[in-house]
Protein backbone atom coordinates (compact mmCIF):
# COMPACT_ATOMS: atom_id res chain seq x y z
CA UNK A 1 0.00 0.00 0.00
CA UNK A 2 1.96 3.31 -1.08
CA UNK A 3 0.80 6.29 1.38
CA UNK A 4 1.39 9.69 1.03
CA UNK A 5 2.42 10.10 -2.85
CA UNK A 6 1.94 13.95 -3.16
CA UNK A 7 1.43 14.74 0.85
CA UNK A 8 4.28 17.08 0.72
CA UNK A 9 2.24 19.20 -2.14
CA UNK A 10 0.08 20.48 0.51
CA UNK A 11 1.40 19.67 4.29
CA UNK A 12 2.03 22.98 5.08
CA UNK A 13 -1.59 23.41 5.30
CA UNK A 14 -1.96 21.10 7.66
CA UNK A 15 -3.69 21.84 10.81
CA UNK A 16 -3.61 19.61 13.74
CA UNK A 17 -6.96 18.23 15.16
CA UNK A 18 -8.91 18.97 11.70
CA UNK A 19 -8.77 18.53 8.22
CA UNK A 20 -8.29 20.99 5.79
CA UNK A 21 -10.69 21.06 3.21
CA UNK A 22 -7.97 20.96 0.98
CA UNK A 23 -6.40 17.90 2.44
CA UNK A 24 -10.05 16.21 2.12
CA UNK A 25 -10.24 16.98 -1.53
CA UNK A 26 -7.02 15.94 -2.21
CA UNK A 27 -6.65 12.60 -0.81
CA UNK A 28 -9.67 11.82 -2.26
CA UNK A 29 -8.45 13.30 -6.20
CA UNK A 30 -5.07 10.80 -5.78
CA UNK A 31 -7.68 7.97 -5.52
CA UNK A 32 -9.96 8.84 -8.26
CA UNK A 33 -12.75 10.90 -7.07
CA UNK A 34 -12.97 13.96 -9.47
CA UNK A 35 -16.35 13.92 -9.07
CA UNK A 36 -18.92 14.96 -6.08
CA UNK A 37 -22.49 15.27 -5.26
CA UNK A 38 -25.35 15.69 -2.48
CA UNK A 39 -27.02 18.23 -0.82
CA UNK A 40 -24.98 20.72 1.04
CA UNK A 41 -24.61 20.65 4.70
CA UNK A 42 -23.06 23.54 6.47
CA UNK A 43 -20.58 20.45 8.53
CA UNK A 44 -19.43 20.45 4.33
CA UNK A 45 -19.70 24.06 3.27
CA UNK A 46 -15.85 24.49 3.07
CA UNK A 47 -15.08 21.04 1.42
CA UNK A 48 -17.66 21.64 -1.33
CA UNK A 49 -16.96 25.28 -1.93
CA UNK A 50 -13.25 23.83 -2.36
CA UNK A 51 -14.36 21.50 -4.71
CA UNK A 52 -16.92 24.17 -7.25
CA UNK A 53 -13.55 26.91 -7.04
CA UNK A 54 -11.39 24.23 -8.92
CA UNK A 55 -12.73 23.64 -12.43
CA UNK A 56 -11.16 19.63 -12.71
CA UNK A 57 -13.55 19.09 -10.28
CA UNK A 58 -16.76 18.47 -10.64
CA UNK A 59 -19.69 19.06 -8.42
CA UNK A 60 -22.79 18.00 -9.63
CA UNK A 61 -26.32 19.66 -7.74
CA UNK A 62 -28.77 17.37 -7.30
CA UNK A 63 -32.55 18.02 -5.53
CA UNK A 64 -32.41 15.20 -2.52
CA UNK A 65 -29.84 12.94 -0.77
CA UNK A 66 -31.43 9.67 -2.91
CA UNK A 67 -31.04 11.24 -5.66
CA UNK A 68 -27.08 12.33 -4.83
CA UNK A 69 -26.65 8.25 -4.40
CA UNK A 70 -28.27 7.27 -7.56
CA UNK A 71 -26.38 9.62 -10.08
CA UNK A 72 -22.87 8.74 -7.99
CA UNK A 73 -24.21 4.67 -9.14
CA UNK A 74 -24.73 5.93 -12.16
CA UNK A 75 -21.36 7.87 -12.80
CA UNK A 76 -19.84 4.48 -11.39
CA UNK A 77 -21.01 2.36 -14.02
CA UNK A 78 -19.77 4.83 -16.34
CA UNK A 79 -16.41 4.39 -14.98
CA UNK A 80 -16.40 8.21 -12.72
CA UNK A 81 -15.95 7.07 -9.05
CA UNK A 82 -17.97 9.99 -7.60
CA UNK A 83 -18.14 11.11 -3.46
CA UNK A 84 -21.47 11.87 -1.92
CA UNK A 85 -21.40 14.40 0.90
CA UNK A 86 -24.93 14.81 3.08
CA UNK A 87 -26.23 15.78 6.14
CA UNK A 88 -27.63 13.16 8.14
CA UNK A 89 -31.13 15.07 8.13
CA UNK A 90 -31.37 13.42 4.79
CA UNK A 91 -30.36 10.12 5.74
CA UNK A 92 -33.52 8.81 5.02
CA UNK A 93 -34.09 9.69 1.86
CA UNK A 94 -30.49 7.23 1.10
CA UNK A 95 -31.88 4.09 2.42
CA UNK A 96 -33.91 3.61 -0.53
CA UNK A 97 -31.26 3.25 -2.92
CA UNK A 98 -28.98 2.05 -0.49
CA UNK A 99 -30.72 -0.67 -0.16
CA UNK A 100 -32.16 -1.33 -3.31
CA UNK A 101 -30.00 -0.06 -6.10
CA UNK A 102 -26.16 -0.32 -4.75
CA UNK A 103 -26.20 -3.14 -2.28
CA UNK A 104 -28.03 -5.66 -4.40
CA UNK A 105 -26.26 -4.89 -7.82
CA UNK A 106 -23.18 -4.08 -6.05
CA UNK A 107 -21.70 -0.29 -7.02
CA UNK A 108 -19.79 1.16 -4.47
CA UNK A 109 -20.06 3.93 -3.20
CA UNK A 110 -17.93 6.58 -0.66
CA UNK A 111 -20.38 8.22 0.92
CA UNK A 112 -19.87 10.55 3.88
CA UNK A 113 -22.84 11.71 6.58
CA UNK A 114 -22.26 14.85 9.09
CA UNK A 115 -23.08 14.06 12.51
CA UNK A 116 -25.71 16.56 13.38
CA UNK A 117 -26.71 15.65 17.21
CA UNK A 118 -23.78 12.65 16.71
CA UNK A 119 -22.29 12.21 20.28
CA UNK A 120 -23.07 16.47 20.72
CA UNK A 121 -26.29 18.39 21.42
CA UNK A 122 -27.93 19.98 18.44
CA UNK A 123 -31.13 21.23 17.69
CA UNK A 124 -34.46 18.65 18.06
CA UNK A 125 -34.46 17.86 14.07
CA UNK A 126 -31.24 16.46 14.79
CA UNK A 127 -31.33 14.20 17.68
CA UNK A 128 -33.30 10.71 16.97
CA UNK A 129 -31.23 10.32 13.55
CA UNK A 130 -27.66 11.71 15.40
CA UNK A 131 -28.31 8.62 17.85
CA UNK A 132 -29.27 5.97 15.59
CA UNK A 133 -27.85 6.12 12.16
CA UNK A 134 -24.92 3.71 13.11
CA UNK A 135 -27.71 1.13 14.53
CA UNK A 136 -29.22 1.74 11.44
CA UNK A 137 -26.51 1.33 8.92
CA UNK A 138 -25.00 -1.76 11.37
CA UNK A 139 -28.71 -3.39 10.60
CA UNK A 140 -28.33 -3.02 7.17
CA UNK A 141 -24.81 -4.40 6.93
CA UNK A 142 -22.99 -1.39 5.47
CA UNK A 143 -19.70 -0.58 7.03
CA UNK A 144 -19.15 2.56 8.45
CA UNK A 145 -16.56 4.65 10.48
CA UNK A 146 -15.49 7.92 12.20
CA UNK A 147 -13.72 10.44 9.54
CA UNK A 148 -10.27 10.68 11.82
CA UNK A 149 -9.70 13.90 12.72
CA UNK A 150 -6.17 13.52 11.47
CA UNK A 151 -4.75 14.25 8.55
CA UNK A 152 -2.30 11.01 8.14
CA UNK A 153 -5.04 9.04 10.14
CA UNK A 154 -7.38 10.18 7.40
CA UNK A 155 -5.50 9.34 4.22
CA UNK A 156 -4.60 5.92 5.52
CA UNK A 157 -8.36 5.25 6.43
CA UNK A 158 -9.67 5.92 3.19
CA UNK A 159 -6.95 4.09 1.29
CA UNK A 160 -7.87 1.14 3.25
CA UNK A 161 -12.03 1.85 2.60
CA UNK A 162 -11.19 2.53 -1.08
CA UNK A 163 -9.75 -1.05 -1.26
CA UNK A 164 -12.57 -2.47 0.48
CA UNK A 165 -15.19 -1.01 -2.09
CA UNK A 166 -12.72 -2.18 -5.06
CA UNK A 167 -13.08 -5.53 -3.53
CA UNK A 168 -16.31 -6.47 -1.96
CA UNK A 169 -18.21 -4.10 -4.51
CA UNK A 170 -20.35 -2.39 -1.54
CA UNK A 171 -21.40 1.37 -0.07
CA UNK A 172 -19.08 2.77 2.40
CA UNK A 173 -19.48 5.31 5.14
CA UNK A 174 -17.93 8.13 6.92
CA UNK A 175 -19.55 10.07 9.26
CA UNK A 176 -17.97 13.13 9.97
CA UNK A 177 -18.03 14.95 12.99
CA UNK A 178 -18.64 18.75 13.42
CA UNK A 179 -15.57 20.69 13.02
CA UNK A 180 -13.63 17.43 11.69
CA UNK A 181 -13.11 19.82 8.48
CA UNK A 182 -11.44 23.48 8.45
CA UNK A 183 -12.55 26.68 7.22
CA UNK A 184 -12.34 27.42 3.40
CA UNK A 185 -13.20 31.30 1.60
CA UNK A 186 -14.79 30.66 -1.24
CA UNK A 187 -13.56 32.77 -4.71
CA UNK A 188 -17.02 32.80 -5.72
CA UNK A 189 -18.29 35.54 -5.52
CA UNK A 190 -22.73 35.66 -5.76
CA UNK A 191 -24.39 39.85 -6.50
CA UNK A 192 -27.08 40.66 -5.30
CA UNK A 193 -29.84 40.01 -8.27
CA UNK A 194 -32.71 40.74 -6.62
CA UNK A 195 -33.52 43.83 -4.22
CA UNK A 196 -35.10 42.18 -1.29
CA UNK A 197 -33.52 39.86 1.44
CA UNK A 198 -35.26 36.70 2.38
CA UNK A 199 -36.58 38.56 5.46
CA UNK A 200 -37.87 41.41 3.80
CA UNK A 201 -39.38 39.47 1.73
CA UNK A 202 -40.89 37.79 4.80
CA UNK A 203 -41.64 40.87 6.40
CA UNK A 204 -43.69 41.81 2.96
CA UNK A 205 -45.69 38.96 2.81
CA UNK A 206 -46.82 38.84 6.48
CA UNK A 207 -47.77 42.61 6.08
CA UNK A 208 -49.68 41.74 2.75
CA UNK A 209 -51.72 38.70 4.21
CA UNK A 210 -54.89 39.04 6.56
CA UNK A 211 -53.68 37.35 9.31
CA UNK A 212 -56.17 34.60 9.68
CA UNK A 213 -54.23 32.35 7.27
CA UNK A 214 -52.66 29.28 8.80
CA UNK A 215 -48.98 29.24 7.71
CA UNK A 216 -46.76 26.27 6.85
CA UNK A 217 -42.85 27.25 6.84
CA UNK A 218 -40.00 25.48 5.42
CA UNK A 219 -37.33 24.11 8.05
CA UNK A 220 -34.28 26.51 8.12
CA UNK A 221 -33.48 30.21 7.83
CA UNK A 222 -37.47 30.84 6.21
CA UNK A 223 -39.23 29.12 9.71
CA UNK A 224 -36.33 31.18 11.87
CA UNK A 225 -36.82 34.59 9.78
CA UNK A 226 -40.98 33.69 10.33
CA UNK A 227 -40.37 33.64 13.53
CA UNK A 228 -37.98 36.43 14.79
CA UNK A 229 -40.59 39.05 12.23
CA UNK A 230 -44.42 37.70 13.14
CA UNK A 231 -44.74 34.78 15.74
CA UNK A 232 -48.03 33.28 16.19
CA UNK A 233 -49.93 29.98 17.32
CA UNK A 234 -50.94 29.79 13.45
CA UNK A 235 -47.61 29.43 12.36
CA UNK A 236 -46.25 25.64 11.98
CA UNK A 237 -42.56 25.97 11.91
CA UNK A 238 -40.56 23.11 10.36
CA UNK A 239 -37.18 22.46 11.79
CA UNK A 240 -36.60 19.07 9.59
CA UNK A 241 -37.96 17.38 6.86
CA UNK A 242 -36.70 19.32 4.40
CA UNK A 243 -39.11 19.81 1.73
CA UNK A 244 -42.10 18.60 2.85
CA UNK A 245 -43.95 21.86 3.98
CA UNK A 246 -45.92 21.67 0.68
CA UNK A 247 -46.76 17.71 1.60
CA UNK A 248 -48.10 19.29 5.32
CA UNK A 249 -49.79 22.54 3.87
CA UNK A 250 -51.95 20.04 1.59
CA UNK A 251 -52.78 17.61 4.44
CA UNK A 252 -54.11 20.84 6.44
CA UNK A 253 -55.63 22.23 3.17
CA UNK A 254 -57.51 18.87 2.10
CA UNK A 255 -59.15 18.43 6.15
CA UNK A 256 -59.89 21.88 7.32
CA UNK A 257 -61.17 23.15 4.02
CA UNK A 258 -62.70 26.55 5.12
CA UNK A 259 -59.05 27.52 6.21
CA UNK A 260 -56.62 29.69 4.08
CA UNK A 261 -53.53 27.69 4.29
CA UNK A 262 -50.07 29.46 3.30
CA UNK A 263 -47.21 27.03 2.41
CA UNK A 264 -43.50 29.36 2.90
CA UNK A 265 -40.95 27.46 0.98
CA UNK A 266 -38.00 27.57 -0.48
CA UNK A 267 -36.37 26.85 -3.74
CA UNK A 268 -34.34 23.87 -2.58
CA UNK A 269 -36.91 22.31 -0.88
CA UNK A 270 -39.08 22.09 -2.95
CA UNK A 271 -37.08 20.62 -5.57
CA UNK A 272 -36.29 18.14 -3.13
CA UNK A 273 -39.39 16.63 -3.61
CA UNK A 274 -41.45 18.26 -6.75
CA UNK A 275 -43.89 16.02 -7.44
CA UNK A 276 -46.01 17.17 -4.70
CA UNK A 277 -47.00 19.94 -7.00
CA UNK A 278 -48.63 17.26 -9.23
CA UNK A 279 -50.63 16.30 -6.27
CA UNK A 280 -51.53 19.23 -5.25
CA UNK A 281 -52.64 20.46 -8.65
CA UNK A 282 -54.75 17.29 -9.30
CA UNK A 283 -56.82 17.42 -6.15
CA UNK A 284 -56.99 20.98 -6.31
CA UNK A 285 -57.57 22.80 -3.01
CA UNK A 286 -58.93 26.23 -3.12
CA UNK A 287 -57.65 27.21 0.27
CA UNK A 288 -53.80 26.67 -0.79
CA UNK A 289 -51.52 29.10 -1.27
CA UNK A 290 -47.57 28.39 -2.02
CA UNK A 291 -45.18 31.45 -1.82
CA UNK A 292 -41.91 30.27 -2.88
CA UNK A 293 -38.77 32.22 -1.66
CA UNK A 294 -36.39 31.79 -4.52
CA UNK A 295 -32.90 32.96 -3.93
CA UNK A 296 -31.48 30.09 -6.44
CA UNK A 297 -29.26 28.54 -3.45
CA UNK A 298 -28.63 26.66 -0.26
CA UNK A 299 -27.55 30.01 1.27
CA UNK A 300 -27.81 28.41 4.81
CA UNK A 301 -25.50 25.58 3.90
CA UNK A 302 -22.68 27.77 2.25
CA UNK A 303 -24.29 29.62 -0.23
CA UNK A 304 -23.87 26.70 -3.17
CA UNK A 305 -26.07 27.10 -6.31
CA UNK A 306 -30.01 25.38 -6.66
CA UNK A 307 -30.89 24.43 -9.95
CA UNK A 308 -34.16 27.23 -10.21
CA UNK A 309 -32.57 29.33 -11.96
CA UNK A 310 -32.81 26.68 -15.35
CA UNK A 311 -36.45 25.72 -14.14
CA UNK A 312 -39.36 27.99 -14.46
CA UNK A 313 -41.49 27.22 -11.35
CA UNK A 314 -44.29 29.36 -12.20
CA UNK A 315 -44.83 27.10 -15.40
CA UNK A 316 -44.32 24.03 -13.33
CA UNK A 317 -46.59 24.78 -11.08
CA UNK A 318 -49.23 25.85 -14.23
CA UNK A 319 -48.58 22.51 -15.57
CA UNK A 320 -49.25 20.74 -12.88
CA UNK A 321 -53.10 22.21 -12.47
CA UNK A 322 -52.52 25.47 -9.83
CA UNK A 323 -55.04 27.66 -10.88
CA UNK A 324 -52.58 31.19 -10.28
CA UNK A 325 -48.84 31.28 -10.93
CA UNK A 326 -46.81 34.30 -10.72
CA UNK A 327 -43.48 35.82 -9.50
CA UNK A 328 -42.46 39.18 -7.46
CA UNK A 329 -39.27 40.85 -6.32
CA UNK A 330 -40.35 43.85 -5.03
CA UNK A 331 -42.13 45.03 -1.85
CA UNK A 332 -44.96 46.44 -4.54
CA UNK A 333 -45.29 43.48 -6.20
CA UNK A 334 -45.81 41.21 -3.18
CA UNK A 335 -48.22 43.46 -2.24
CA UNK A 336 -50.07 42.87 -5.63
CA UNK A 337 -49.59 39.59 -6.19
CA UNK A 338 -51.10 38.56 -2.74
CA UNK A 339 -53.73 40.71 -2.97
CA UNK A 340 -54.54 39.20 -6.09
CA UNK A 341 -53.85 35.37 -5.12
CA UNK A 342 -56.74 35.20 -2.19
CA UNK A 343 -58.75 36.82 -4.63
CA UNK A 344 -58.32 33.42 -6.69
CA UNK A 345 -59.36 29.87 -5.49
CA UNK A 346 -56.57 27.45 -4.93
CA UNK A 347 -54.37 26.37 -5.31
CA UNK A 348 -52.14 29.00 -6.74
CA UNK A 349 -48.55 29.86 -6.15
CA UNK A 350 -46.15 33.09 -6.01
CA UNK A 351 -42.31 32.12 -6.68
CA UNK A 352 -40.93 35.65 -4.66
CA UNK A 353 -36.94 36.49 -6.45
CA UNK A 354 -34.88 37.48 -3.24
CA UNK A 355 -30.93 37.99 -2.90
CA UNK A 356 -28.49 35.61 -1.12
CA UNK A 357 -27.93 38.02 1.53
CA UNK A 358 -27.64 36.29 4.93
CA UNK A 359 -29.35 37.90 8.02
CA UNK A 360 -27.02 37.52 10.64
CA UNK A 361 -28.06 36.98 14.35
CA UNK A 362 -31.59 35.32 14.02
CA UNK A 363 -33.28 33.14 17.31
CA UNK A 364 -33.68 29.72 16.41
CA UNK A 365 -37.22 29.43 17.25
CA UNK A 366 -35.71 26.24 20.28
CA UNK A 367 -34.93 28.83 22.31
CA UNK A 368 -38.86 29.79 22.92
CA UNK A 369 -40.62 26.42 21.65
CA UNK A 370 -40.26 22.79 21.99
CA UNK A 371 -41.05 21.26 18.92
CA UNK A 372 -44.36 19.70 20.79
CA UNK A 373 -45.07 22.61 21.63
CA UNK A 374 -44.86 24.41 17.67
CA UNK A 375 -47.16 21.58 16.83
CA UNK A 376 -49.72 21.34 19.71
CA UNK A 377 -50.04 25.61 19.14
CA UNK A 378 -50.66 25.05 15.69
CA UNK A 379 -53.09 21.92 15.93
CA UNK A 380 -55.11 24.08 19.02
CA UNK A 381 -55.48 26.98 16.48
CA UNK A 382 -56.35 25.28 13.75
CA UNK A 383 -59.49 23.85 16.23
CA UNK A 384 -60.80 27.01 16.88
């Protein structure tokens, strides 16, 4: 086993107790992997933003963690080993094609899992998959290990795990512990295309809506921004299941039909699972209403590209049976557009343009509400 061919190209950037995100993307390019996918977790912010800055590289955006495993099978039967990074919020969305696609026509596959609420407190989304996703993965016979948190430690380890996939033809994890990687500026830099910021684009809409709508929010910096701007016992605020809020909004839609429901999403999430729109437009609820902030990336997660700038939602949605589709950017056009949209029966949808400007500083909504209690305040409302 030859170690350390080109280590000497980049040990000065060693630096003890993590791993560079150079040194991650390294190691992994002297074994073959040009090529990377998933959906971006802020544990690999710096290691993917290393990877899009170098252009032999290749990282490929994908809408769900399934998805990220499928297209790295498929790049490995077309002879591309390819590395699949994703946060363990997403873990479930893997087993499918763990299971059923690599495992049973054995195709390897590297894949490595951050450890949100692994061995560490973290926020409630976080804690029942942090605790059990070795269980899990030891029940389903794939081999897994710690990401060493040393650079030497770490090359060795995956020279050994790259052997073991070239051999017994099976998945492979890591799980990688927060701050296990360093810090990496990005060279990419993203203008400001739109005028508003997600949370005055939040603070638009909640002016421009009645007030007696019920509102479903997408987990993340949307449900946070809800919250720090207009609190209330009508407000369901996701803190997992990333791109479901449209899947919830429905459910509530469907059974409490003399309710204005209010779906806030986000671009990402609801690629992650489109086809809801196709349900949604079939059975056609005329208390639904989908706002869509679109900033065209994971800005949470490191600021790394979506794909809606390529995909026209408001035609998607059309095509899919919603009666209204339009778009806004403006604090004017909001305004408009929501003042026309109740005017309409549902369901209809307004994709809102906003800039990748982070707000800095917002609560996480833990610090005031269990997540029983989020649910029990919206379920008590909702019975009035």
């Amino acid at each position: 086993m030859q170690l350390h061919r080109n280590w000497s190209a980049f040990a000065d950037e060693r630096s003890g107790g993590v791993i560079t995100p150079k040194e991650f993307v390294e190691v992994l390019r002297e074994r073959g992997f040009k090529s990377f996918t998933g959906v971006p977790c802020s544990f690999f912010q710096a290691a993917i933003n290393y990877v899009i800055d170098d252009p032999k590289l290749r990282y490929t955006i994908v809408p769900n963690e399934g998805a990220a495993l499928a297209f790295a099978a498929g790049a490995y039967l077309a002879g591309t080993p390819t590395a699949v990074l994703i946060q363990n919020s997403g873990f479930g969305n893997l087993i499918n094609p763990l299971t059923s696609l690599n495992m049973i026509y054995r195709l390897p596959a590297l894949i490595f899992i951050s450890g949100r609420a692994y061995g560490v407190p973290d926020e409630p989304q976080h804690e029942i998959i942090g605790k059990t996703m070795s269980g899990i993965l030891d029940a389903m016979g794939v081999r897994h290990m710690d990401l060493p948190d040393e650079s030497l430690a770490y090359e060795e380890a995956l020279e050994s795990v790259v052997q073991r996939m070239s051999r017994d033809k099976q998945p492979f994890v890591f799980f990688v512990r927060k701050g296990a990687l360093d810090t990496y500026s990005s060279k990419k830099k993203n203008a400001a295309k739109f005028p508003l910021k997600r949370i005055e684009a939040i603070q638009a809409i909640a002016k421009a809506l009645s007030g007696d709508e019920y509102m479903v929010a997408t987990t993340g910096k949307p449900s946070r921004e809800l919250f720090s701007v207009w609190d209330r016992s009508k407000n369901f605020y996701m803190q997992g299941s990333m791109g479901h809020a449209s899947s919830i909004g429905l459910g509530v839609a469907l059974h409490q039909p003399q309710k204005k429901v209010v779906v806030l999403d986000g671009d990402g999430a609801i690629l992650m699972h489109l086809g809801i729109l196709s349900s949604i437009g079939h059975y056609k609820p005329k208390n639904f209403y989908h706002i869509i902030l679109d900033n065209e990336s994971y800005e949470t997660t490191g600021d790394q590209d979506t794909t809606s700038p390529t995909t026209d939602l408001k035609a998607v949605a059309k095509a899919c049976g919603y009666r209204f589709s339009e778009d806004a950017a403006t604090e004017i056009e909001i305004k408009e557009r929501i003042k026309a949209m109740l005017k309409n029966d549902g369901p209809c949808l307004l994709r809102v343009k906003i800039n990748r400007a982070p707000t800095l500083a917002i609560p996480r909504i833990s610090s005031k509400y269990s997540s029983e209690k989020i649910a029990a305040n919206f379920q008590n409302s909702l019975q009035r």
